[in-house]
Every structure is written in structure tokens, then in C-alpha cells.
C-alpha atoms as a PDB file:
ATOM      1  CA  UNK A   1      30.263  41.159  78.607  1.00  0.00           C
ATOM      2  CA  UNK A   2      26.695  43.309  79.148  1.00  0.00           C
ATOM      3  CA  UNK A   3      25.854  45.169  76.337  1.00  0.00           C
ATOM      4  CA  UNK A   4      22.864  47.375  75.481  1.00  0.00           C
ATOM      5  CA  UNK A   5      20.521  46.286  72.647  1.00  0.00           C
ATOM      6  CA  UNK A   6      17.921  48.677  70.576  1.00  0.00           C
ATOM      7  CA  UNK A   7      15.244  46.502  69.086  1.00  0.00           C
ATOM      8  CA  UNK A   8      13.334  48.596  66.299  1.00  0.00           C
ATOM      9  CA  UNK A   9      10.279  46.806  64.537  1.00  0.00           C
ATOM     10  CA  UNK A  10      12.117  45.206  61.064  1.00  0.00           C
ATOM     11  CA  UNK A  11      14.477  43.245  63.729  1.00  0.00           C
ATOM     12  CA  UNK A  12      11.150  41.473  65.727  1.00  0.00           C
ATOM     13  CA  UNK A  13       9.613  38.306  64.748  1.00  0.00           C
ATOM     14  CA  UNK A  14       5.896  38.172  64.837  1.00  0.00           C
ATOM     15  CA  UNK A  15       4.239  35.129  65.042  1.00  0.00           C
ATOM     16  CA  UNK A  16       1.156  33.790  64.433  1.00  0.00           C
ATOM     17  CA  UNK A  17      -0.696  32.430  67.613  1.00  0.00           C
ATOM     18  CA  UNK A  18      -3.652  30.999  69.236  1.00  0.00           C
ATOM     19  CA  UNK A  19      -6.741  32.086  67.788  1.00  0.00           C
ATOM     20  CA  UNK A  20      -5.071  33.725  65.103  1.00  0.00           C
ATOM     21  CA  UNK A  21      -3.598  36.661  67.512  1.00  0.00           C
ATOM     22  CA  UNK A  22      -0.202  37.935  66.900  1.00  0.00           C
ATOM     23  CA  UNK A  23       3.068  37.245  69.394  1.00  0.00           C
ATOM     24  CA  UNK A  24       5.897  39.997  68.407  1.00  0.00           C
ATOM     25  CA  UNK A  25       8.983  39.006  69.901  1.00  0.00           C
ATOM     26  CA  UNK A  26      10.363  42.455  70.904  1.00  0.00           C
ATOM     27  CA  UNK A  27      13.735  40.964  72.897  1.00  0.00           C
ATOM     28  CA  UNK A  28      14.756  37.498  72.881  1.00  0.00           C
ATOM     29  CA  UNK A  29      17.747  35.328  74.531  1.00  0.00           C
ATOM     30  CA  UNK A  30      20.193  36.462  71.880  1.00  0.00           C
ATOM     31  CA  UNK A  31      19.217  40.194  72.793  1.00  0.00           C
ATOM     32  CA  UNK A  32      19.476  39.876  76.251  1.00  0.00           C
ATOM     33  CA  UNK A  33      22.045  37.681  76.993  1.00  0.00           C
ATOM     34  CA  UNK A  34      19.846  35.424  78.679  1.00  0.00           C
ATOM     35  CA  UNK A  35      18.092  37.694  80.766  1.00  0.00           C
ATOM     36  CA  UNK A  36      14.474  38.354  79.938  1.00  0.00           C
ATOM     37  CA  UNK A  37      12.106  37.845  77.309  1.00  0.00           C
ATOM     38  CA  UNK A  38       9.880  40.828  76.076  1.00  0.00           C
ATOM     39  CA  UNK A  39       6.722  40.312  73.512  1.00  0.00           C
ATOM     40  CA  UNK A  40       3.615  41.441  72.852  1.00  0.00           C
ATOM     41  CA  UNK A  41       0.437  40.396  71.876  1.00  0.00           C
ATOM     42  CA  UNK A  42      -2.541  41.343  69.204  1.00  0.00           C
ATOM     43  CA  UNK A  43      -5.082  38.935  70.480  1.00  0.00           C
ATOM     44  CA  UNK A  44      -8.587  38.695  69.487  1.00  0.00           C
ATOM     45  CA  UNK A  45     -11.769  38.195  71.691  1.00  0.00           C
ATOM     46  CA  UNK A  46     -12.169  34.979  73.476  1.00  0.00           C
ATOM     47  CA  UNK A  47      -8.291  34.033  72.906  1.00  0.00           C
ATOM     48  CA  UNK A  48      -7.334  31.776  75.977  1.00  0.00           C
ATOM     49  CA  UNK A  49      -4.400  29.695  76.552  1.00  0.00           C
ATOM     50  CA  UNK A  50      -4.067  26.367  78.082  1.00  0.00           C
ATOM     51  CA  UNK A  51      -3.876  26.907  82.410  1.00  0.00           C
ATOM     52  CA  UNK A  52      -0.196  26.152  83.021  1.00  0.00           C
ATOM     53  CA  UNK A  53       2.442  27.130  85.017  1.00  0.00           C
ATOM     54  CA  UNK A  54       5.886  27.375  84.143  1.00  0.00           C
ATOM     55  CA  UNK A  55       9.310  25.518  85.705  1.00  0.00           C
ATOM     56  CA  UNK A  56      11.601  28.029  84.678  1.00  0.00           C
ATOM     57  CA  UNK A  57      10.604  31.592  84.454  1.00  0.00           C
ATOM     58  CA  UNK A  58       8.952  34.251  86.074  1.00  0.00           C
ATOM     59  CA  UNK A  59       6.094  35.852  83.768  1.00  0.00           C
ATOM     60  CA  UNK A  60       4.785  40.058  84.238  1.00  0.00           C
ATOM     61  CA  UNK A  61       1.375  40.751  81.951  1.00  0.00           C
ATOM     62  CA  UNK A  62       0.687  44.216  81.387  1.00  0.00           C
ATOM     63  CA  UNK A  63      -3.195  44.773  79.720  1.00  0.00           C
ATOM     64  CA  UNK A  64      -2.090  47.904  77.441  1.00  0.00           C
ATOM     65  CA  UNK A  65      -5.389  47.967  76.120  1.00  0.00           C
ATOM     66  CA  UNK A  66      -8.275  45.876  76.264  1.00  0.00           C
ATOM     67  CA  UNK A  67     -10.231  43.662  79.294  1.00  0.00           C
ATOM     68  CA  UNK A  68      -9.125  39.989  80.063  1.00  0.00           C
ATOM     69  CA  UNK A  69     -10.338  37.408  82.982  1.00  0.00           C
ATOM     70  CA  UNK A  70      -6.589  35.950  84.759  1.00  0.00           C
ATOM     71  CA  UNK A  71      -6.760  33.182  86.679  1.00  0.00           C
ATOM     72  CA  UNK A  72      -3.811  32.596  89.665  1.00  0.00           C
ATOM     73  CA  UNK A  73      -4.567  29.476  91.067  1.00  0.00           C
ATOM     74  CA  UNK A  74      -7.639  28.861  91.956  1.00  0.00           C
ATOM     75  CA  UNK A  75      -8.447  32.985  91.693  1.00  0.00           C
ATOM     76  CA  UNK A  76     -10.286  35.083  89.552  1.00  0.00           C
ATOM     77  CA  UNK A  77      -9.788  38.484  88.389  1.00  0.00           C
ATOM     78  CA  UNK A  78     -11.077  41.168  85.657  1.00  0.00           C
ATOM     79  CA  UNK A  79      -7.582  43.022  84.351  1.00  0.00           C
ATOM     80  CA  UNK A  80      -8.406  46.170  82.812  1.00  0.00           C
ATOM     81  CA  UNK A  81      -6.161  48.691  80.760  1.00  0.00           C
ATOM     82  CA  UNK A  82      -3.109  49.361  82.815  1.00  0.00           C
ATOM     83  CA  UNK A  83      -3.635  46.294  85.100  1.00  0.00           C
ATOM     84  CA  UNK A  84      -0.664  44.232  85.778  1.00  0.00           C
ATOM     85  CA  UNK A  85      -0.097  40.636  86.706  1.00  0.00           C
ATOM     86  CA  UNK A  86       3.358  39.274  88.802  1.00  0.00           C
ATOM     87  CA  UNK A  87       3.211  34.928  87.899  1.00  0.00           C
ATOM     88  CA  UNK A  88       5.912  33.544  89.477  1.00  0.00           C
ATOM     89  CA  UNK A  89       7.496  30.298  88.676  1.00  0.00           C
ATOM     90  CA  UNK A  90       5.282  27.214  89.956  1.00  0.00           C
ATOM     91  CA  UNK A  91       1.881  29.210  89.981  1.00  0.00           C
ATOM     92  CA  UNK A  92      -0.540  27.926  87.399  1.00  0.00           C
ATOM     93  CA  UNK A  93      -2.772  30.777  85.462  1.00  0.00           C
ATOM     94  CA  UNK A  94      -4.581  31.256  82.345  1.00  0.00           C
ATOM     95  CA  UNK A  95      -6.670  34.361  81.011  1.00  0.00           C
ATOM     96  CA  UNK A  96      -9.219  35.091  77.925  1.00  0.00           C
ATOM     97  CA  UNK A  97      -9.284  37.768  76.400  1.00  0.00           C
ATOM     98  CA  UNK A  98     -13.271  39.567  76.918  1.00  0.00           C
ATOM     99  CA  UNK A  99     -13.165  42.798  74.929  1.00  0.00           C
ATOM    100  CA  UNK A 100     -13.022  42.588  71.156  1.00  0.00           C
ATOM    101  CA  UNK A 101      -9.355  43.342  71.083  1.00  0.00           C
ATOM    102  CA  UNK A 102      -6.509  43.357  73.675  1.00  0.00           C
ATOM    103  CA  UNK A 103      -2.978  44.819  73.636  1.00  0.00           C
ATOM    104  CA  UNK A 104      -0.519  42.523  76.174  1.00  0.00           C
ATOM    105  CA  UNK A 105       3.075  42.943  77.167  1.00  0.00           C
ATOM    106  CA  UNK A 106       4.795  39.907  78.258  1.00  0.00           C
ATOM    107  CA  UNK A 107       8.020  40.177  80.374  1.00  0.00           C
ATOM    108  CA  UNK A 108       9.801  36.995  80.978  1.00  0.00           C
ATOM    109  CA  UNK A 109      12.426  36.562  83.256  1.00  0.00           C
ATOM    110  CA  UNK A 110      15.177  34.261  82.859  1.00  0.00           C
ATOM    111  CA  UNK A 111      14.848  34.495  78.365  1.00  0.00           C
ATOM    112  CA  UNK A 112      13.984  31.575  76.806  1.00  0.00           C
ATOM    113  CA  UNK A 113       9.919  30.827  76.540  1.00  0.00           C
ATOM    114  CA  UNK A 114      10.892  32.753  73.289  1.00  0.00           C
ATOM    115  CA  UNK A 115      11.070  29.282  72.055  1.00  0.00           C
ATOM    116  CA  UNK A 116       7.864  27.822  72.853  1.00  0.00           C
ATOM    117  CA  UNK A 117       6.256  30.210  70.565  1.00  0.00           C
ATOM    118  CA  UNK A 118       8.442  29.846  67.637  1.00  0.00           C
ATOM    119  CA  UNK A 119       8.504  25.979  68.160  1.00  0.00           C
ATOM    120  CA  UNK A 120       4.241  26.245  67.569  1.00  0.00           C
ATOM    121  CA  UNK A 121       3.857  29.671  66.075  1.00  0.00           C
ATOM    122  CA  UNK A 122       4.166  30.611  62.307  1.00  0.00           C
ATOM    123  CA  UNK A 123       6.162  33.407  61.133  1.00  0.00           C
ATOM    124  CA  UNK A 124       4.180  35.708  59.401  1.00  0.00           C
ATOM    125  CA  UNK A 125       7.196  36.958  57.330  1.00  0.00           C
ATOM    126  CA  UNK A 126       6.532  33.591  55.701  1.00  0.00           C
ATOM    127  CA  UNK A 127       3.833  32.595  53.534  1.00  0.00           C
ATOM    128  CA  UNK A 128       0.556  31.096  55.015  1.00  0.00           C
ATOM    129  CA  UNK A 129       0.814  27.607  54.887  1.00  0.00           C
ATOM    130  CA  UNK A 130      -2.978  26.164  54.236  1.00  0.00           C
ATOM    131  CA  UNK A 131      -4.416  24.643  57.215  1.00  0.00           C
ATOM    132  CA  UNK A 132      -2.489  26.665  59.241  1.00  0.00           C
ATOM    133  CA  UNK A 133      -3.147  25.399  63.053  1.00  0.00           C
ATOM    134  CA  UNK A 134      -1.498  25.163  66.391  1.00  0.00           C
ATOM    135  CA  UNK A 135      -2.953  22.205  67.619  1.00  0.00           C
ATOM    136  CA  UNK A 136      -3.174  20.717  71.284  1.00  0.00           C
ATOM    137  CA  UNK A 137      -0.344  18.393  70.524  1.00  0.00           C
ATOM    138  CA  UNK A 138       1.456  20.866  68.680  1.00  0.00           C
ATOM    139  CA  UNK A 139       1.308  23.441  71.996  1.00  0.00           C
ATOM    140  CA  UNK A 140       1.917  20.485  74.160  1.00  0.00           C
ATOM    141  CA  UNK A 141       5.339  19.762  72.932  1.00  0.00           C
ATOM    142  CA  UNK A 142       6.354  23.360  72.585  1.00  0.00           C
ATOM    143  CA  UNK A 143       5.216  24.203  76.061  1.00  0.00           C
ATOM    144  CA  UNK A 144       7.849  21.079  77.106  1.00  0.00           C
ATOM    145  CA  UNK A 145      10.551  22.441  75.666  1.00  0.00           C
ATOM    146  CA  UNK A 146      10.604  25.596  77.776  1.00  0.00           C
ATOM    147  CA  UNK A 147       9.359  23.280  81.221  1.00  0.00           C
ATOM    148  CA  UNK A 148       6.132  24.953  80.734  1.00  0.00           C
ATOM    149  CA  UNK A 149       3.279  22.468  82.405  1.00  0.00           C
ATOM    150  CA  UNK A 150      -0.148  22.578  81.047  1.00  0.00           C
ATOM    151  CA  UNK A 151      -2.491  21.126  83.393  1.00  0.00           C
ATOM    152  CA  UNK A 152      -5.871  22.130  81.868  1.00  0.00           C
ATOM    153  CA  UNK A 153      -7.920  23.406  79.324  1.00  0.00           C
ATOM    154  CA  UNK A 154      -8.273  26.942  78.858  1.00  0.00           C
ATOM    155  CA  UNK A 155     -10.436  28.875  81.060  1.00  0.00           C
END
């Protein structure tokens, strides 16, 4: 059975990320019915993922606000506010984050990489455990879970 779902801010998780940027998980799985996965991200300057490329979804970035390098293979681009990027399944990428703030919408399609960042992410409805990190290993086995590869260090 479809069903609609309204997600208003007390219902979404935020976690705690990489480089202490913020992932708020807008729709997940359970919202969706499997479908997609929406969340967006309050990441500082200089933030930068792993490159990877994941097995088993399709990823959409839209910059809201802010500047970011994205690498698609072995290309190079400047995203700008409003910029888009389509990452299929398979393709490895990676981006950092060049202005002093940046605003990003992730769309995930099927649901699921949801996981990956509560696996390695903290909760910030939770108190701050102290020495608080996600480290390589930590981010290694979450991105496994979801069939996410990572196949270098960040760019």
C-alpha cells in the first residue's frame, strides 16, 4: 500500500558528521517505503568525504547554498548555488566543500544509505560523547553496510 508521508523538523534525525557538519535525515526507508532517501547537509569548509561509489543506489546533490569541487570519475567541477549533480550507481565521486559554509540536498534512490550515516554518525538529540570521532575504520564499515565502496582518500 503507497501512502503519503509529511516529515516536519521534530520527526528528522540529525546527525553529527564528518568534520563536525550536520546530516538531517528528512525521509528515510520507513517513510518511503523503500523508495528514496532525502537529507541534508550543514557542512563546514574543507569537509570532504572518502571518493567512493556506491553498489546500490543512485545519488542527486543539489548545492542550496555554498561552492564545492565534485569529482565524477576522473572529472573535475566547481558546483555553485543551484548546481546539481546526477551519480549513478557504479560511478565513483567525492567533493569538498570551498566556501565557509554549504547547504546540500541529498536524494537517494532506492532508501537505505540512511543507514550508513546512523551506523557512523552521532545523534545530536543525544549527549556528546567525549572524543567524539568518525574514524576511517569507523566510515569504512558503515559505508559496507549500504555496498558503498571507498576507493580513496578524500579529494
Amino acid at each position: 500500500m503507497t501512502m503519503a508521508y509529511v516529515s516536519r523538523p521534530h520527526q528528522q534525525q540529525t546527525l553529527e558528521w564528518l568534520d563536525g557538519g550536520l546530516f538531517t535525515i528528512l525521509l528515510d526507508s520507513e517513510a518511503t517505503e523503500g523508495q528514496l532517501t532525502v537529507g541534508r547537509f550543514d557542512i563546514p569548509k574543507g569537509e570532504a568525504p572518502p571518493f567512493h561509489l556506491h553498489t546500490r543506489e543512485d545519488e542527486v546533490f543539489l548545492l542550496l547554498k555554498g561552492e564545492a569541487l565534485v569529482w565524477v570519475g576522473d572529472e573535475r567541477h566547481e558546483l555553485s548555488e543551484g548546481g546539481a549533480v546526477y551519480l549513478p550507481r557504479n560511478i565513483p565521486h567525492g567533493y569538498r566543500i570551498t566556501s565557509d559554509r554549504a547547504d546540500l540536498l541529498l536524494i537517494a534512490t532506492p532508501a537505505g544509505i540512511e543507514e550508513m550515516f546512523r551506523y557512523a554518525g552521532r545523534d545530536t538529540s543525544a549527549p556528546r560523547p567525549d572524543g567524539f570521532e568518525i574514524t576511517k575504520d569507523r566510515l569504512a564499515e558503515a559505508a559496507a553496510l549500504r555496498g558503498t565502496l571507498v576507493i580513496g582518500p578524500p579529494r
